[in-house]
Protein backbone atom coordinates (compact mmCIF):
# COMPACT_ATOMS: atom_id res chain seq x y z
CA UNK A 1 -28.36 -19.77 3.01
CA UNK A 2 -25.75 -18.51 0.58
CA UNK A 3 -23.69 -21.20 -1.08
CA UNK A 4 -19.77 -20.20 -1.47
CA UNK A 5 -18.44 -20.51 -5.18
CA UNK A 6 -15.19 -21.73 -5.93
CA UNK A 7 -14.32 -18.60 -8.64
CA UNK A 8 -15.41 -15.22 -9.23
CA UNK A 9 -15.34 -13.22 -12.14
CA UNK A 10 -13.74 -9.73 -11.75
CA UNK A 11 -17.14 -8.02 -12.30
CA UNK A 12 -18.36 -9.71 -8.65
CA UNK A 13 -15.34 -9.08 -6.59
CA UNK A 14 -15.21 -5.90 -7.91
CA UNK A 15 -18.73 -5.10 -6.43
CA UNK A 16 -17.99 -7.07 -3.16
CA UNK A 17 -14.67 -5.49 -2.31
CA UNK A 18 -16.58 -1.98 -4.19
CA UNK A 19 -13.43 -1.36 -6.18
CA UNK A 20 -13.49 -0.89 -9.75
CA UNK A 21 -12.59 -3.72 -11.84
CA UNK A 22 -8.99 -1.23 -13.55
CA UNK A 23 -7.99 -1.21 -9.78
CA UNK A 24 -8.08 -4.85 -9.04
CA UNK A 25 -5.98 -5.39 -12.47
CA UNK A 26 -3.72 -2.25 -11.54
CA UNK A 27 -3.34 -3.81 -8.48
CA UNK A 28 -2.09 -7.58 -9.79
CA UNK A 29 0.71 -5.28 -11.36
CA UNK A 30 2.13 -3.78 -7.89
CA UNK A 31 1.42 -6.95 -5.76
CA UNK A 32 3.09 -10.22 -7.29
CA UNK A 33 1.50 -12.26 -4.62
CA UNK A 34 -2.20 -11.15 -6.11
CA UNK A 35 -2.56 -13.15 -9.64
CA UNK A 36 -5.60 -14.77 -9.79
CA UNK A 37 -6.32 -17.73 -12.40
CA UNK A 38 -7.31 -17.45 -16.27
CA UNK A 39 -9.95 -19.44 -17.69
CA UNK A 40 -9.97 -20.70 -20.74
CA UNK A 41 -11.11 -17.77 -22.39
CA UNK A 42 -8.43 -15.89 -20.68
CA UNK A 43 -10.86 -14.03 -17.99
CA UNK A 44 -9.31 -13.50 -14.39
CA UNK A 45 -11.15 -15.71 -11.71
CA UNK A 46 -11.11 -15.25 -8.15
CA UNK A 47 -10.24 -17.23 -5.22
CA UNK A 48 -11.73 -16.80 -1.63
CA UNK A 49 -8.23 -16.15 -0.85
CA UNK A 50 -7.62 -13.55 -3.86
CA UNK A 51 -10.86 -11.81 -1.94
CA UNK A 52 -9.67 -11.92 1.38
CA UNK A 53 -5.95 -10.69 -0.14
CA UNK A 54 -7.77 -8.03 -1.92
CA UNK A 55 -9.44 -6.82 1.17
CA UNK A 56 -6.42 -6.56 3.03
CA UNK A 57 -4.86 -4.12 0.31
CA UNK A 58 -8.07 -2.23 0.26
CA UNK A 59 -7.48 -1.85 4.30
CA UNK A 60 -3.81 -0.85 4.29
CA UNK A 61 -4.34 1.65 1.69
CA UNK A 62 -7.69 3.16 1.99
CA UNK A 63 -8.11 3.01 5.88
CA UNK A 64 -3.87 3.15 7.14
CA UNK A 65 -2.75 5.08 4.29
CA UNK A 66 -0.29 3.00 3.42
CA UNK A 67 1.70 3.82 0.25
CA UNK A 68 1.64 1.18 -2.11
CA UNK A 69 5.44 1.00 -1.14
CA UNK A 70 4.49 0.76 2.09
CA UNK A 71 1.81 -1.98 1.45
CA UNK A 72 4.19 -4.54 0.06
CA UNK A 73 7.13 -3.94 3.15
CA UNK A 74 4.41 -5.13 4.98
CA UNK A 75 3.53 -7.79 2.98
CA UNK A 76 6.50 -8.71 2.80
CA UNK A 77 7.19 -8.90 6.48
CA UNK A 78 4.14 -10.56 7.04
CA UNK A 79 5.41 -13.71 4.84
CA UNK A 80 9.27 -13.21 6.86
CA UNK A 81 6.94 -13.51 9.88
CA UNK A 82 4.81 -16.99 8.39
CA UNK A 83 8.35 -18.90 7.32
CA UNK A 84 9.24 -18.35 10.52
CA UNK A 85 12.72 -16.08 9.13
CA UNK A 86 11.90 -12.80 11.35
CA UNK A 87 10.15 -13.35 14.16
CA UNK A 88 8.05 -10.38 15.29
CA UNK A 89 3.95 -9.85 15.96
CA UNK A 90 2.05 -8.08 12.92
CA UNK A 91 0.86 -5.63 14.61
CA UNK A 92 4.55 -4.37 15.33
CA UNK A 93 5.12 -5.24 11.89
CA UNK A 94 2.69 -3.08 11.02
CA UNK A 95 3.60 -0.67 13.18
CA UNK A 96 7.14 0.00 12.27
CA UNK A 97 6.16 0.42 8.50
CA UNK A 98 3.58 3.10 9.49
CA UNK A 99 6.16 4.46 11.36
CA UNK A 100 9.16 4.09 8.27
CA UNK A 101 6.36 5.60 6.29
CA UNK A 102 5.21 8.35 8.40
CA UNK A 103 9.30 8.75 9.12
CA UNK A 104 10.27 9.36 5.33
CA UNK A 105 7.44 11.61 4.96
CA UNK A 106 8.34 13.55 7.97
CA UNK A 107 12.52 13.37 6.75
CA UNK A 108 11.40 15.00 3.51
CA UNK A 109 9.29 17.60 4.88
CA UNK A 110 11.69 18.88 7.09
CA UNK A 111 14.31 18.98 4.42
CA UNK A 112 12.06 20.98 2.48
CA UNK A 113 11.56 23.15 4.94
CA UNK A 114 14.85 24.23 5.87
CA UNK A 115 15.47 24.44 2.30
CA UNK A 116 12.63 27.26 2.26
CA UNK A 117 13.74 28.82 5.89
CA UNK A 118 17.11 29.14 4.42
CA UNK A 119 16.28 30.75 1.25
CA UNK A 120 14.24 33.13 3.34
CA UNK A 121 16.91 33.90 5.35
CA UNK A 122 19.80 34.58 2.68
CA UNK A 123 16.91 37.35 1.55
CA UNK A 124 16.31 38.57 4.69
CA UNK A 125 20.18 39.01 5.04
CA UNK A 126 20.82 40.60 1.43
CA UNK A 127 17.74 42.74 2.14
CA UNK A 128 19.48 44.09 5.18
CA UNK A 129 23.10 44.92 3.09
CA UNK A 130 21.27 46.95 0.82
CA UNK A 131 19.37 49.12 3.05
């Protein structure tokens, strides 16, 4: 049987979450709600609920491919949702930042594009006065 600790050092959440230990501290600097404790010799320790915070980060970014950006709307929904301000399932939650994500992507690449397709056009057109 495997007896919980209270803390964890950054060295063993980095190997249970398997992200390296400048990630986790990269990390505390884009999410405010991650900030785990200082000892007395000023190392970070670790919370169960750091850990279980840590592996929702590692989910929205490495497996939804959130953008960091993204990540924290949703995080920030998600507390809207717990006080009880907006009032809306996480999974829609979750669904409409994919979507605002996937969305501004989208936006941008189209812009580009016609950008591109009109450039290629204006040549295709000056090509045609001069021949």
């Amino acid at each position: 049987m495997e007896t919980k600790k209270l803390y964890y050092s950054i060295g063993e959440v980095s190997k249970m979450a398997e992200l390296k230990q400048y990630v986790l501290r990269y990390w505390e600097t884009e999410f405010s709600m991650l900030h785990p404790s200082k000892n007395r010799a000023g190392n970070r320790i670790y919370r169960e609920k750091d850990i279980n915070l840590i592996k929702e980060i590692k989910h929205l970014l490495y497996d939804k491919k959130f953008t960091i950006e993204g990540a924290r709307q949703y995080f920030k929904s998600k507390s809207r949702d717990e006080d009880g301000i907006a009032k809306s399932d996480s999974s829609s939650s979750l669904d409409s930042i994919t979507q605002i994500n996937a969305s501004s992507v989208d936006i941008k690449t189209l812009r580009d594009l016609k950008t591109g397709l009109d450039d290629l056009l204006h040549l295709i057109q000056n090509y045609k006065k001069t021949s």
